[in-house]
C-alpha atoms as a PDB file:
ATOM      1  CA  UNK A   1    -123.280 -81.626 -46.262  1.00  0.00           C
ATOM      2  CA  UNK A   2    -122.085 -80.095 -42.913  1.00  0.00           C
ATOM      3  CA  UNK A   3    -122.025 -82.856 -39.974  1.00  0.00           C
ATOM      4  CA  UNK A   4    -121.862 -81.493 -36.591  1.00  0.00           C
ATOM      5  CA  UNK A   5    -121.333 -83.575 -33.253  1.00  0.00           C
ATOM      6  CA  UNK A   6    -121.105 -81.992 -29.981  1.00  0.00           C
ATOM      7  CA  UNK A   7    -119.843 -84.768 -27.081  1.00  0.00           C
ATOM      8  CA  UNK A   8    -122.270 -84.688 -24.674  1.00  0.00           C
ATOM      9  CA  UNK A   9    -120.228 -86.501 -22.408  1.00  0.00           C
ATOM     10  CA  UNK A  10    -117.046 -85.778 -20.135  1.00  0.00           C
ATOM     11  CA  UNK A  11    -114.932 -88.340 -21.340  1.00  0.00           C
ATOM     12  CA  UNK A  12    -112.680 -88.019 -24.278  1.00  0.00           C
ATOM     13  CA  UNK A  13    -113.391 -89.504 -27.435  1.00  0.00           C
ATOM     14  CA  UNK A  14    -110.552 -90.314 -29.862  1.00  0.00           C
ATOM     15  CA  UNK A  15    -112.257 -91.996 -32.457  1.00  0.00           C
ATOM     16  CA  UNK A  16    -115.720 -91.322 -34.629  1.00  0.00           C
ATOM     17  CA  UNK A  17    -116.776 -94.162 -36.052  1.00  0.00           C
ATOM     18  CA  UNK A  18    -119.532 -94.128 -39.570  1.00  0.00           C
ATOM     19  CA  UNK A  19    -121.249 -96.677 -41.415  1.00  0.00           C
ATOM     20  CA  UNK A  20    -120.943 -95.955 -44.598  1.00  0.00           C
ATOM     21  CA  UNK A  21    -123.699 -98.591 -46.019  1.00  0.00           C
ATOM     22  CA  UNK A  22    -124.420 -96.883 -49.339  1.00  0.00           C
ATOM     23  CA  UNK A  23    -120.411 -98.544 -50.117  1.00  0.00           C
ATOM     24  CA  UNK A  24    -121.965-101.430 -50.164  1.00  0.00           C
ATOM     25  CA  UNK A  25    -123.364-100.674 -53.960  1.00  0.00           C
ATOM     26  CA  UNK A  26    -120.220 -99.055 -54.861  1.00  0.00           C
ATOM     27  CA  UNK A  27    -119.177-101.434 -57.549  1.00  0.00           C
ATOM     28  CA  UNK A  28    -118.762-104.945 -58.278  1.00  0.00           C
ATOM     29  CA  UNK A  29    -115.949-105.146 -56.024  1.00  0.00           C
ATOM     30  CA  UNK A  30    -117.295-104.232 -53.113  1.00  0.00           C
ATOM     31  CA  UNK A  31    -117.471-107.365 -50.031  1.00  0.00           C
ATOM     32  CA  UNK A  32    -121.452-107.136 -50.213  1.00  0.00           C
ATOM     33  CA  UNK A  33    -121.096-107.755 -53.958  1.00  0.00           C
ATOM     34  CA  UNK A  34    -118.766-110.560 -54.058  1.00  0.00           C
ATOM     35  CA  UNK A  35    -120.374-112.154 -50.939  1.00  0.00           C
ATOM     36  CA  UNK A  36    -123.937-111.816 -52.080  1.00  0.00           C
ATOM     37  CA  UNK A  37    -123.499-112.370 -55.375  1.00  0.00           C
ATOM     38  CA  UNK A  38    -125.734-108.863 -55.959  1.00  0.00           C
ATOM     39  CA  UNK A  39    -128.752-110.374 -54.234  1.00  0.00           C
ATOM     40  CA  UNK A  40    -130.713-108.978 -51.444  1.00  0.00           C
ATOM     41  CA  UNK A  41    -133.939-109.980 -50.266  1.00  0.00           C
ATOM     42  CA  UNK A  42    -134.463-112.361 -53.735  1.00  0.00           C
ATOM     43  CA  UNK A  43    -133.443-109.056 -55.549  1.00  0.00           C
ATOM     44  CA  UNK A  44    -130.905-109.412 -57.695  1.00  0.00           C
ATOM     45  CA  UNK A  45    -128.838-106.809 -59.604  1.00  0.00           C
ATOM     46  CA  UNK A  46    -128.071-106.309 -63.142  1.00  0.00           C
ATOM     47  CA  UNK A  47    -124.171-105.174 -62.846  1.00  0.00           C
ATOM     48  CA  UNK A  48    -124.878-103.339 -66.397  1.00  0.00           C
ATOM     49  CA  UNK A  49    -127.379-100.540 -65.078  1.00  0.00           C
ATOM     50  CA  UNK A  50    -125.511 -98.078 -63.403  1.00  0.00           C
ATOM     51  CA  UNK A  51    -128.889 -97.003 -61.738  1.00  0.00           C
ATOM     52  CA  UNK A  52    -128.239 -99.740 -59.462  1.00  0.00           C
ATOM     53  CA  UNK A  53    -124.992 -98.125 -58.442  1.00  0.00           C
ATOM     54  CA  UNK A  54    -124.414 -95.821 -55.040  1.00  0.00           C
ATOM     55  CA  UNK A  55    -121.739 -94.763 -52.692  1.00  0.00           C
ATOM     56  CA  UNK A  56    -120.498 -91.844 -50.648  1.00  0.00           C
ATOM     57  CA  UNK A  57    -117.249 -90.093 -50.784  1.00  0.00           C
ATOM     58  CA  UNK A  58    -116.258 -88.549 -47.814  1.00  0.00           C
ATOM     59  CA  UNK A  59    -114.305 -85.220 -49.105  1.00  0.00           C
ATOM     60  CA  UNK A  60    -112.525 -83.901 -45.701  1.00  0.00           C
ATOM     61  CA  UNK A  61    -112.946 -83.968 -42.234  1.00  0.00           C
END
């Protein structure tokens, strides 16, 4: 995948800043994990089903 932001502005921007919310199902050590105890909404996770599992590597920039 091929990102591409143009600054539409005339000020200079030093930083890019990205959510990277798929993290948050990374593994069981990630801070929503430990904090939520795997629950969202009522849902909770079963830590042994890797389909539950998602997260986003960032390659190069």
């Amino acid at each position: 995948m091929l990102l591409k932001w143009k600054n539409p502005s005339g000020d200079t921007v030093s930083t890019l800043q990205f959510h990277m919310y798929l993290n948050a199902f990374k593994n069981t050590e990630s801070t929503f994990i430990k904090e939520s105890g795997g629950q969202l909404r009522g849902a909770k996770m079963d830590e042994n089903d890797s389909l539950n599992w998602g997260w986003i590597d960032i390659t190069r920039m």
